[in-house]
Protein backbone atom coordinates (compact mmCIF):
# COMPACT_ATOMS: atom_id res chain seq x y z
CA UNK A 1 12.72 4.51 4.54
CA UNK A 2 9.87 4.59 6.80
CA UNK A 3 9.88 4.83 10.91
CA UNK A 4 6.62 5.34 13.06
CA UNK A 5 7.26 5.29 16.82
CA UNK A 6 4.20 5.65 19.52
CA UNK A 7 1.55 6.05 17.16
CA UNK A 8 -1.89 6.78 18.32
CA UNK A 9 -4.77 7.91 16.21
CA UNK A 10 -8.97 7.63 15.53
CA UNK A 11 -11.94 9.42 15.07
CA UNK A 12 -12.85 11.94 17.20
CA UNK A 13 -12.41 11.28 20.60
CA UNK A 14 -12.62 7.16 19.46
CA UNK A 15 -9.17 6.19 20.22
CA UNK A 16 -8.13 2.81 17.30
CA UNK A 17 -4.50 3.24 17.24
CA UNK A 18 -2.51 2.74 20.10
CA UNK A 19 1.21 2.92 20.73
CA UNK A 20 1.92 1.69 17.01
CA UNK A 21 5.82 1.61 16.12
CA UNK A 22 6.61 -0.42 12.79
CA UNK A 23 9.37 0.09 9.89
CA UNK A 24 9.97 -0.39 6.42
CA UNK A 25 13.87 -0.29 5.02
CA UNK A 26 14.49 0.57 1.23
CA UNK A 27 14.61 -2.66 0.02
CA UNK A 28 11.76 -4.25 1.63
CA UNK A 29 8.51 -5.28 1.52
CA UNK A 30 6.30 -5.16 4.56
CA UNK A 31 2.76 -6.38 5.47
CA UNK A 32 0.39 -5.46 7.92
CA UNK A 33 -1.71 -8.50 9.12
CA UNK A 34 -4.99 -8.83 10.67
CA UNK A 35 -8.74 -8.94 11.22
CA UNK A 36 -10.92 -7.02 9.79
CA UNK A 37 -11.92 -3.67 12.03
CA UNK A 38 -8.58 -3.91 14.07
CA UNK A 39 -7.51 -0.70 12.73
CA UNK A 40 -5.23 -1.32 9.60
CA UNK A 41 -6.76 1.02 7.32
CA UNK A 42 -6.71 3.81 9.93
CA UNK A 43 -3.14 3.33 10.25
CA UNK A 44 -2.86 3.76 6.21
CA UNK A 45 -5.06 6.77 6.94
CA UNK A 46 -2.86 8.01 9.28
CA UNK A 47 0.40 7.57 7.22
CA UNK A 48 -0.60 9.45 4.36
CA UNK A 49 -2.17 12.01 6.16
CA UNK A 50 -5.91 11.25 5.67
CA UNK A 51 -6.48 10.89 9.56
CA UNK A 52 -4.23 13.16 11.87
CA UNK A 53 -2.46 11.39 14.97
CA UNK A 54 -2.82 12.20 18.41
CA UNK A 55 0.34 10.68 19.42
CA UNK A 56 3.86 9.60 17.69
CA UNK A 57 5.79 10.28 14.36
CA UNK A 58 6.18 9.02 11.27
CA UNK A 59 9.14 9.85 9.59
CA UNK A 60 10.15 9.36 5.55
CA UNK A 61 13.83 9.06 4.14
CA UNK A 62 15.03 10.65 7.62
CA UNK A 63 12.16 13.70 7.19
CA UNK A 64 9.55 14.33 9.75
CA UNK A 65 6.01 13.83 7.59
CA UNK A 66 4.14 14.17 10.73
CA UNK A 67 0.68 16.00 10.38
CA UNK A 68 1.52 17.30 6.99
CA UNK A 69 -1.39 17.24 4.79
CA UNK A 70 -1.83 14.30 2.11
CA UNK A 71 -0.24 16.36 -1.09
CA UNK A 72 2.59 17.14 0.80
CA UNK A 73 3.56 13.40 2.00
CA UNK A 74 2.94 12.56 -1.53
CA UNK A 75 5.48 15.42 -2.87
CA UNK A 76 7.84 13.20 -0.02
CA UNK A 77 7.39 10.30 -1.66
CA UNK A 78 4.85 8.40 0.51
CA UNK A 79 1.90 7.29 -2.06
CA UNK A 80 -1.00 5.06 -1.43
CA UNK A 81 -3.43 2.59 -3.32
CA UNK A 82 -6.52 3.20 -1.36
CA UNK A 83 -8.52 0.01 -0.55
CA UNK A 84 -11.37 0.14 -3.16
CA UNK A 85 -9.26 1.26 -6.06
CA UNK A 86 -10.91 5.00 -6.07
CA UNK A 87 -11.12 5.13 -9.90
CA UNK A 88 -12.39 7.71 -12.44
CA UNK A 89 -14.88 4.85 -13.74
CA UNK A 90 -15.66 7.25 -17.21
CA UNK A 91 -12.69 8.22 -18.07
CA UNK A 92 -9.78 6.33 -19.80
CA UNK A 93 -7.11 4.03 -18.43
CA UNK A 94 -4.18 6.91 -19.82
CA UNK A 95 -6.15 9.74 -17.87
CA UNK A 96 -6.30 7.54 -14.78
CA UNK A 97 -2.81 7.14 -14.97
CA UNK A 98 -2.04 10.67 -15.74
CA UNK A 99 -3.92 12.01 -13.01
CA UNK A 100 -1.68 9.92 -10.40
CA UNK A 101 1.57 12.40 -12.21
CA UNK A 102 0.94 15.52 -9.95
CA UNK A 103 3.51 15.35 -8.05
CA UNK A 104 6.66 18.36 -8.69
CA UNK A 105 9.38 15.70 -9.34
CA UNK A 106 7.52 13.31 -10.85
CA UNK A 107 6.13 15.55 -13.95
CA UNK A 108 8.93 15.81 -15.84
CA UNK A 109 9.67 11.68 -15.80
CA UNK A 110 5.91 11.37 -17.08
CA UNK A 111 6.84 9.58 -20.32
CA UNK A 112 9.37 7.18 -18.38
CA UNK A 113 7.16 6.64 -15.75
CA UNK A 114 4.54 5.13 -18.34
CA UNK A 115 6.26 3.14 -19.61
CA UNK A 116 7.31 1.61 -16.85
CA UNK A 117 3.75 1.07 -15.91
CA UNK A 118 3.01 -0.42 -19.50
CA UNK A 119 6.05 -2.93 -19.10
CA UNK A 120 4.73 -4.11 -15.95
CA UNK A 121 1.44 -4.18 -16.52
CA UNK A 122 1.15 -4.46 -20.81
CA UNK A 123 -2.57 -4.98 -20.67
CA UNK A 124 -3.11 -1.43 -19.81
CA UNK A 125 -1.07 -0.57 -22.43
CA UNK A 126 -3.35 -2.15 -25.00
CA UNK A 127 -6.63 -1.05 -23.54
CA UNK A 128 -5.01 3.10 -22.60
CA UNK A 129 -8.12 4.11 -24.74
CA UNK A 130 -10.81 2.18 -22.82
CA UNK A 131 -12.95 3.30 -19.82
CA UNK A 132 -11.40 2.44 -16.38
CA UNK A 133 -14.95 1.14 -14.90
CA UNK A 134 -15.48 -1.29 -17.95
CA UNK A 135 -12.21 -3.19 -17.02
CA UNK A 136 -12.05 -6.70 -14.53
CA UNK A 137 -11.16 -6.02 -10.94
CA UNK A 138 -7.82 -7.02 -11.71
CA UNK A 139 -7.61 -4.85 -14.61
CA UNK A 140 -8.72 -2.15 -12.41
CA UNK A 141 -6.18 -2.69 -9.46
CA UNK A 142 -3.48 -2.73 -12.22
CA UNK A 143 -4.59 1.03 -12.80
CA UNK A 144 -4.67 1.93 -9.35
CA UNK A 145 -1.26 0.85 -9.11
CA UNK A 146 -0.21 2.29 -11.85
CA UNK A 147 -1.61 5.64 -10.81
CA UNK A 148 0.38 5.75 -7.94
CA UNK A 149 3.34 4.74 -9.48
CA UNK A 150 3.15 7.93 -11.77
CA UNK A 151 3.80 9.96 -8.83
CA UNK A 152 7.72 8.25 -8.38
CA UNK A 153 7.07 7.26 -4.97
CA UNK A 154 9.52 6.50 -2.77
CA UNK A 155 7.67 4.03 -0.77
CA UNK A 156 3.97 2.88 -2.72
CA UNK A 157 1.47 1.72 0.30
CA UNK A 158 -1.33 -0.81 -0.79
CA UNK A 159 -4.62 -1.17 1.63
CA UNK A 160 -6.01 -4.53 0.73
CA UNK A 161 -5.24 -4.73 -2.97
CA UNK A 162 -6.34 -8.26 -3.13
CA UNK A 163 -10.12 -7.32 -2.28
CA UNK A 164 -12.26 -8.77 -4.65
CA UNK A 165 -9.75 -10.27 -7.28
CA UNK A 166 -10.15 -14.14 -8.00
CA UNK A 167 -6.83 -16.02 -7.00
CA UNK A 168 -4.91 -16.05 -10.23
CA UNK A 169 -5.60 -11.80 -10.95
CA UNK A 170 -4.85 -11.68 -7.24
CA UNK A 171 -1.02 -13.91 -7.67
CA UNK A 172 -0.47 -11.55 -10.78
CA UNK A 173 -0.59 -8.22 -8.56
CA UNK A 174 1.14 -9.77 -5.85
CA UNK A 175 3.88 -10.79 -8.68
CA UNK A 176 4.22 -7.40 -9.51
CA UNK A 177 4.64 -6.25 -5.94
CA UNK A 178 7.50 -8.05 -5.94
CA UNK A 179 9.06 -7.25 -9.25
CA UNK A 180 8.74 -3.49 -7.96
CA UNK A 181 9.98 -4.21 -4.50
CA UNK A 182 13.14 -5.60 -6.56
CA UNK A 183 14.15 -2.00 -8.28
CA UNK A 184 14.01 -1.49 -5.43
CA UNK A 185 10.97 0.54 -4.15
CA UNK A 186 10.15 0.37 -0.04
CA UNK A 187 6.34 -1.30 -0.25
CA UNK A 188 4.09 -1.36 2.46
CA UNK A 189 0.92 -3.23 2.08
CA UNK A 190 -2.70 -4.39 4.78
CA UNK A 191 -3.77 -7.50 3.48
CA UNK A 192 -6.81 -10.00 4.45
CA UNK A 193 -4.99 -13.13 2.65
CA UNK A 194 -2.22 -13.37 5.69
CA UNK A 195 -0.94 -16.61 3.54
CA UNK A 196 -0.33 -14.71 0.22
CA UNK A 197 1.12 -11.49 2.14
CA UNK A 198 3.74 -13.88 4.61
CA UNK A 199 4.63 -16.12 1.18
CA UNK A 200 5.33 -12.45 -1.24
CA UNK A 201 6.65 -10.21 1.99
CA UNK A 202 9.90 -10.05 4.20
CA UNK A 203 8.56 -9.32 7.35
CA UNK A 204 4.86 -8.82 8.83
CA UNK A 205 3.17 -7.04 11.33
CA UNK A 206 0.14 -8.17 13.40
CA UNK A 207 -2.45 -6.03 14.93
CA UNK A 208 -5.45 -6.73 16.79
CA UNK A 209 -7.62 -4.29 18.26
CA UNK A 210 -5.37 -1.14 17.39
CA UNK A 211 -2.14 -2.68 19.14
CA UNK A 212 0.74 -4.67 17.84
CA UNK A 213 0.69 -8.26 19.12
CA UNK A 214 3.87 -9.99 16.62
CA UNK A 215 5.91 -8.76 14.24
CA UNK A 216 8.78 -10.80 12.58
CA UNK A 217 9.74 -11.97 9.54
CA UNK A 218 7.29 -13.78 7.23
CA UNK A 219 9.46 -17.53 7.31
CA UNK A 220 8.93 -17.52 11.15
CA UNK A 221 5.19 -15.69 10.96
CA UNK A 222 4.38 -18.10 8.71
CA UNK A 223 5.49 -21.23 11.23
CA UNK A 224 3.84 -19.19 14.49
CA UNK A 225 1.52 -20.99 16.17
CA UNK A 226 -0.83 -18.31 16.84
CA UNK A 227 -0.64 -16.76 13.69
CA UNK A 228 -1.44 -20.51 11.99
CA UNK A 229 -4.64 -20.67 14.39
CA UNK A 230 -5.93 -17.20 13.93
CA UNK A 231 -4.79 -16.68 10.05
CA UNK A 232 -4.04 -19.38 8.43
CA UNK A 233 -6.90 -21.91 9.41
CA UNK A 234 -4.14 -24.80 10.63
């Protein structure tokens, strides 16, 4: 679903990618592991068109999305959940959500795609009518994701989506990930909590300062040495 070979991108002339070459098949679910500063969200940036590479491709169901601008890759199929959430704090859950159904192929599946969203997350479905920015973080995550998901994306990216949740919201997203991941829908996500990603995720990815150090599966991340010392605290 997704293929990046020899990426390199940053700001300006301030090279943070370097030589980055990861994939994500239809059926998977990928993480991106690592510090904070080592360039994750640039390479989410990057992806989606926020940040323009210097170097490299990244290619989407066998098309070339390189250097197109961010509503394109989204009318590909590429969507992300920016780190933050990025809400519309005063207006309504349902507008949130509707404002994620832009996309050409996506419009006419609006009522469908709701619903989907209310299935998987019903607590949106009972508060549609309530202000986004008066909901919990979770609550508010649950839009985000939502949001996205009203676009029909082919693969849904997620830049830290555990930031700021307390552990049980944080398990319930996660959950969902993976109930998504099983329709199937390619998901790619950065995460801080390297033990939650490698226990919810087939494979991982490790970068430290803009460079890919490991990448495996999450059963033999999870039993690395290095990644138990520098992650995982053991």
């Amino acid at each position: 679903m997704l293929e990046i070979k020899g990426l390199d991108s940053g700001y300006g002339d301030v090279g943070i990618l370097h030589n980055i070459s990861l994939s994500v098949s239809d059926t998977e679910m990928v993480a991106v592991l690592g510090s904070n500063g080592v360039g994750k969200s640039t390479l989410m940036k990057t992806i989606s068109g926020l940040l323009r590479c210097t170097a490299g491709s990244v290619t989407l169901a066998g098309k070339d999305i390189t250097g197109l601008p961010p509503e394109q890759i989204v009318e590909a199929g590429l969507v992300q959940v920016p780190e933050g959430r990025h809400l519309f704090n005063g207006m309504s859950v349902l507008e949130n959500l509707l404002i994620g159904n832009t996309a050409k192929h996506a419009r006419p599946r609006q009522k469908e795609l709701m619903e989907h969203i209310f299935e998987l997350f019903p607590v949106l479905a009972e508060r549609q009518a309530q202000a986004a920015g008066t909901l919990s973080g979770g609550e508010q995550q649950m839009v985000a994701i939502g949001r996205a998901l009203m676009a029909a994306p082919k693969l849904l990216m997620l830049d830290e989506p555990s930031l700021g949740l307390a552990p049980a919201l944080t398990h319930q997203v996660f959950a969902a990930l993976r109930e998504l991941n099983k329709q199937p829908l390619a998901i790619l996500v950065v995460e801080q909590n390297v033990s939650l990603a490698l226990a919810t995720c087939d494979r991982g990815y490790v970068i430290e300062d803009g460079e890919i150090t490991l990448s495996d599966d999450a059963a033999a991340l999870r039993q690395d040495d290095r990644v138990r010392k520098a992650y995982l605290g053991m």
